[in-house]
N, C-alpha and C. Protein backbone atom coordinates (compact mmCIF):
# COMPACT_ATOMS: atom_id res chain seq x y z
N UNK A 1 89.83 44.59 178.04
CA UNK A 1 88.93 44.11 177.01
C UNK A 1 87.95 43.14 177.67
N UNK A 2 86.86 43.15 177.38
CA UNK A 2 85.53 42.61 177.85
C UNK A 2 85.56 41.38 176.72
N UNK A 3 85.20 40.13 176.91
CA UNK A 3 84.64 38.92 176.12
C UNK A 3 83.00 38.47 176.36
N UNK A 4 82.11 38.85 175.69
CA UNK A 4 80.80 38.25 175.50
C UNK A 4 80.66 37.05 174.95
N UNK A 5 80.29 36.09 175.46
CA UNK A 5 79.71 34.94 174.82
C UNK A 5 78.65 34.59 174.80
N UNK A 6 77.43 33.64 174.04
CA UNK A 6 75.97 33.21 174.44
C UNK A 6 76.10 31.91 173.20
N UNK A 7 75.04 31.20 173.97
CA UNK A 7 74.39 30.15 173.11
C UNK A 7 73.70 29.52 173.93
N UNK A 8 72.69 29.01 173.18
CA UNK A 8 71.65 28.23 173.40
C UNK A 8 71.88 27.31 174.07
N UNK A 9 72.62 26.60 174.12
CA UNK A 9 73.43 25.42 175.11
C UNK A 9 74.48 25.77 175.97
N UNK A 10 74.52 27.18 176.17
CA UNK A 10 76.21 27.63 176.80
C UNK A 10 76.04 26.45 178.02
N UNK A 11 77.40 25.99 178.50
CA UNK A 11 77.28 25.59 179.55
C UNK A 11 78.25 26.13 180.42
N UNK A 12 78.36 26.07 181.73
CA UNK A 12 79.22 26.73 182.68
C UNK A 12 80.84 25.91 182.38
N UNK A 13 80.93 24.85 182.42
CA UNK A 13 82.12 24.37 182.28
C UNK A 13 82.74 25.18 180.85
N UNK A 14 82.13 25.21 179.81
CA UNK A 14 82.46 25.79 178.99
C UNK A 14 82.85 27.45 178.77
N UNK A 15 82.11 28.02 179.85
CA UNK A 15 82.45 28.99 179.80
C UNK A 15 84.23 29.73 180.47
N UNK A 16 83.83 28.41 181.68
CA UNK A 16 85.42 28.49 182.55
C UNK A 16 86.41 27.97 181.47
N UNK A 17 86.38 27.14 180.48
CA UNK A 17 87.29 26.76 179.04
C UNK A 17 87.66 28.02 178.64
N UNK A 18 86.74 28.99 177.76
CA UNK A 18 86.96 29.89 177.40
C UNK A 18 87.39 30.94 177.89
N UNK A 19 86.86 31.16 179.41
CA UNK A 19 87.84 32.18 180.27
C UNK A 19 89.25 32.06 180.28
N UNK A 20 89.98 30.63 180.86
CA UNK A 20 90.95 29.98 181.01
C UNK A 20 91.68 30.52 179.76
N UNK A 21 91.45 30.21 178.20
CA UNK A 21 91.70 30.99 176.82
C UNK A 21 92.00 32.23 176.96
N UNK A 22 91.21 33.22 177.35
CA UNK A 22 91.33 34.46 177.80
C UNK A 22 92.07 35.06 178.20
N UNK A 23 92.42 34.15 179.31
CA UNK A 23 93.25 35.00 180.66
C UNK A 23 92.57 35.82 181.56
N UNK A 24 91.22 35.07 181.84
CA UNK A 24 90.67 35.51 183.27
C UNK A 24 90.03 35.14 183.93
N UNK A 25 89.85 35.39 185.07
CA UNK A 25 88.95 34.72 185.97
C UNK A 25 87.54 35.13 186.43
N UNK A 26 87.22 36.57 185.69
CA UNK A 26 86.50 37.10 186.40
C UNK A 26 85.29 37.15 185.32
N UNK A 27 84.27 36.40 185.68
CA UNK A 27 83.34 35.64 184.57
C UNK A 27 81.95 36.53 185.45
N UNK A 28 81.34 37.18 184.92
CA UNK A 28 79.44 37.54 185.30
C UNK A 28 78.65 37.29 184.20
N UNK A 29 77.53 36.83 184.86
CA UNK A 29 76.38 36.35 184.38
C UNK A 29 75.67 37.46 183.60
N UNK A 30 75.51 37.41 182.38
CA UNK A 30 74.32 38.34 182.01
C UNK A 30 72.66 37.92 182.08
N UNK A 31 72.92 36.84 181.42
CA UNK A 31 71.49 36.02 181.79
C UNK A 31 72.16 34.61 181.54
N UNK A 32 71.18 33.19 181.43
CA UNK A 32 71.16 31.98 181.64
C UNK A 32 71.93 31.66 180.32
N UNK A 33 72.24 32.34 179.55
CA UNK A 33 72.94 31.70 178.27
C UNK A 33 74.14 32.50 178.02
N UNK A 34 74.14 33.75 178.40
CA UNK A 34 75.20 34.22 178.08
C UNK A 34 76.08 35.18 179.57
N UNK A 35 77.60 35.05 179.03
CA UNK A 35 78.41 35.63 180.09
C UNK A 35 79.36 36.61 179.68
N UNK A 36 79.53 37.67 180.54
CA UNK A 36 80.92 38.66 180.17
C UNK A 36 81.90 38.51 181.55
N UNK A 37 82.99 38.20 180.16
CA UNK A 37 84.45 37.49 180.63
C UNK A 37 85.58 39.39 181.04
N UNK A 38 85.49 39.68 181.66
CA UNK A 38 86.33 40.82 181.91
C UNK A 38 87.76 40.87 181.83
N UNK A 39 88.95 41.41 181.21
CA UNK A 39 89.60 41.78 181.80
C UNK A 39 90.33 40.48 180.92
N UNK A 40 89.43 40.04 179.93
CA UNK A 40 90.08 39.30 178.61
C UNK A 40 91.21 39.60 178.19
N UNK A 41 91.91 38.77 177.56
CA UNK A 41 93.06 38.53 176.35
C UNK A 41 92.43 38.43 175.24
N UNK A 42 92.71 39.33 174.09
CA UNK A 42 92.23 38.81 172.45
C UNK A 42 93.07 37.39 172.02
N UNK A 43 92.83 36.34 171.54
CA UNK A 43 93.74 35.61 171.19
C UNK A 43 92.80 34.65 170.13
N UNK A 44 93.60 34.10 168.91
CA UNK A 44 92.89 33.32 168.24
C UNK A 44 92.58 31.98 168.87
N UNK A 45 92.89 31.64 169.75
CA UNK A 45 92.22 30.48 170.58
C UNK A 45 90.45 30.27 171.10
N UNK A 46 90.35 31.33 171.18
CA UNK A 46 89.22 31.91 171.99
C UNK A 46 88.22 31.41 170.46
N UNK A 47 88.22 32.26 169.50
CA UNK A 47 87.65 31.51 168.12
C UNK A 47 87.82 30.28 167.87
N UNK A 48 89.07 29.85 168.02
CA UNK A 48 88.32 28.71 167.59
C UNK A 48 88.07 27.51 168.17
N UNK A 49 87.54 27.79 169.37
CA UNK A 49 87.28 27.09 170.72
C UNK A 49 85.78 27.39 170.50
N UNK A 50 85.37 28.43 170.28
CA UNK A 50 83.86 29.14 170.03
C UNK A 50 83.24 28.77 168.91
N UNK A 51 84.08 28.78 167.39
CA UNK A 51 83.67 27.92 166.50
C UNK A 51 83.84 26.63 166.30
N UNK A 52 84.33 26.37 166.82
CA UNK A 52 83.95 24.42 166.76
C UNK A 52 82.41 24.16 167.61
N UNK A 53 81.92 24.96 168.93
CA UNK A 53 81.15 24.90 169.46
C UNK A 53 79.65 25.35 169.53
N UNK A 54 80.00 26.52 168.11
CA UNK A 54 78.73 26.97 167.70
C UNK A 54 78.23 28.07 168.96
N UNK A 55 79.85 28.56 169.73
CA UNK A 55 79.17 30.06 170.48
C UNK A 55 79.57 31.13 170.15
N UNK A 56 78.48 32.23 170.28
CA UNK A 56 78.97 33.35 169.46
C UNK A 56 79.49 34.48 170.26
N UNK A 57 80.03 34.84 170.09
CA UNK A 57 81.13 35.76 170.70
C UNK A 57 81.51 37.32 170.63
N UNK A 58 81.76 37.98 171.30
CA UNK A 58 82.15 39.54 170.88
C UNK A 58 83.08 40.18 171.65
N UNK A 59 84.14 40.34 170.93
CA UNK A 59 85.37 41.41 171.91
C UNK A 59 84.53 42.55 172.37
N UNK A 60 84.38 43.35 173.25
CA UNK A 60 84.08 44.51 173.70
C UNK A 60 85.20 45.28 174.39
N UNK A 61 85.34 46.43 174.08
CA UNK A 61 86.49 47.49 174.92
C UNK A 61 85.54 47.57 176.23
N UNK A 62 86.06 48.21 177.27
CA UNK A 62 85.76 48.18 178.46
C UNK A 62 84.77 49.49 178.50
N UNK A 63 83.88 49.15 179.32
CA UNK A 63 83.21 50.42 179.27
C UNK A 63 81.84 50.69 178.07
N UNK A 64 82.17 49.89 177.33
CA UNK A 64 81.65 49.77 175.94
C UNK A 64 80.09 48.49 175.96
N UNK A 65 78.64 49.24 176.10
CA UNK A 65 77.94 48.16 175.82
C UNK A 65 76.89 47.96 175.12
N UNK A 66 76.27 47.10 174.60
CA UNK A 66 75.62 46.75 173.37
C UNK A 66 75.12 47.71 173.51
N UNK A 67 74.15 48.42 174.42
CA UNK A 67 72.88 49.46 174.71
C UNK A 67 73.54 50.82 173.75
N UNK A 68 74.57 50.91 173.92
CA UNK A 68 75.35 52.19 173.30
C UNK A 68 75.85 52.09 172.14
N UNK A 69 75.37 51.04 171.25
CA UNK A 69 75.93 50.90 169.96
C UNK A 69 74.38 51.79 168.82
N UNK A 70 74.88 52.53 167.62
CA UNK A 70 74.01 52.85 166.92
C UNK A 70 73.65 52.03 166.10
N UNK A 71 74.13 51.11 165.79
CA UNK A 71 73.90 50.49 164.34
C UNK A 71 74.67 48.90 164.61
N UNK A 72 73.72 47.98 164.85
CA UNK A 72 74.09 46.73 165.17
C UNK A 72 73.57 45.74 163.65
N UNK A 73 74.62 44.79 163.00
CA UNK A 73 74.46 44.10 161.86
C UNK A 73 74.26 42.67 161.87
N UNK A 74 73.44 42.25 161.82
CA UNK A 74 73.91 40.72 161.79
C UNK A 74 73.35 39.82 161.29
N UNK A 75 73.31 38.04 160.81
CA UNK A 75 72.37 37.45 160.80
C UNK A 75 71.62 36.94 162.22
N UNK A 76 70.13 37.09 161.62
CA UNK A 76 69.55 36.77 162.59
C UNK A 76 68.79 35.15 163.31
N UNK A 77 69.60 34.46 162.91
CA UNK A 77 69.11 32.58 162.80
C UNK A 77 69.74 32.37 164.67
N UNK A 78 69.20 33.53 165.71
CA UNK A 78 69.53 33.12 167.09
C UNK A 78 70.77 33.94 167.54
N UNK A 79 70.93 34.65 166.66
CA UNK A 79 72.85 35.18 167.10
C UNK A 79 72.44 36.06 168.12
N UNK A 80 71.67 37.57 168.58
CA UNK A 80 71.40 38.29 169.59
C UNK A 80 69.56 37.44 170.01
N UNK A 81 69.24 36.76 169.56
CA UNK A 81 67.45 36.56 170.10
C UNK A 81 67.14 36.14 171.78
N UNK A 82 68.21 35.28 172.09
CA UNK A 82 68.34 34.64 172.98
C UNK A 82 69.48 35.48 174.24
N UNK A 83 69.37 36.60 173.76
CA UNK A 83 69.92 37.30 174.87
C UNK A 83 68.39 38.47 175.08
């Protein structure tokens, strides 16, 4: 399982927090705000480590990426803009 995160303020320490949550180490850069965490753990920690912090987040199956989705929903107040 793949972990996406982004925000406007992501910071790197924060991101190694949320990996650490995870159960992984193996963190790449997508761009300057956001990162995919590979090789993730689902766990309710991960939420609510992300919601106290105001980052937004997405389980992804492996293999699986935004480009290949048909039908993406969301509000739009910054949640995908900044990627």
């Amino acid at each position: 399982m793949n972990l996406v995160v982004q925000a406007p303020e992501l910071q790197k320490a924060q991101v190694g927090e949320i990996a650490r949550l995870a159960g992984t180490t193996r963190i790449e850069t997508v761009s300057d705000r956001a990162y995919r965490l590979r090789g993730a753990v689902r766990n309710d920690a991960v939420g609510g480590y992300c919601g106290q912090r105001r980052i937004d987040y997405a389980w992804m199956p492996e293999g699986r990426r935004f480009a290949g989705l048909k039908l993406l929903a969301m509000d739009m107040d910054s949640t995908l803009i900044t990627i």
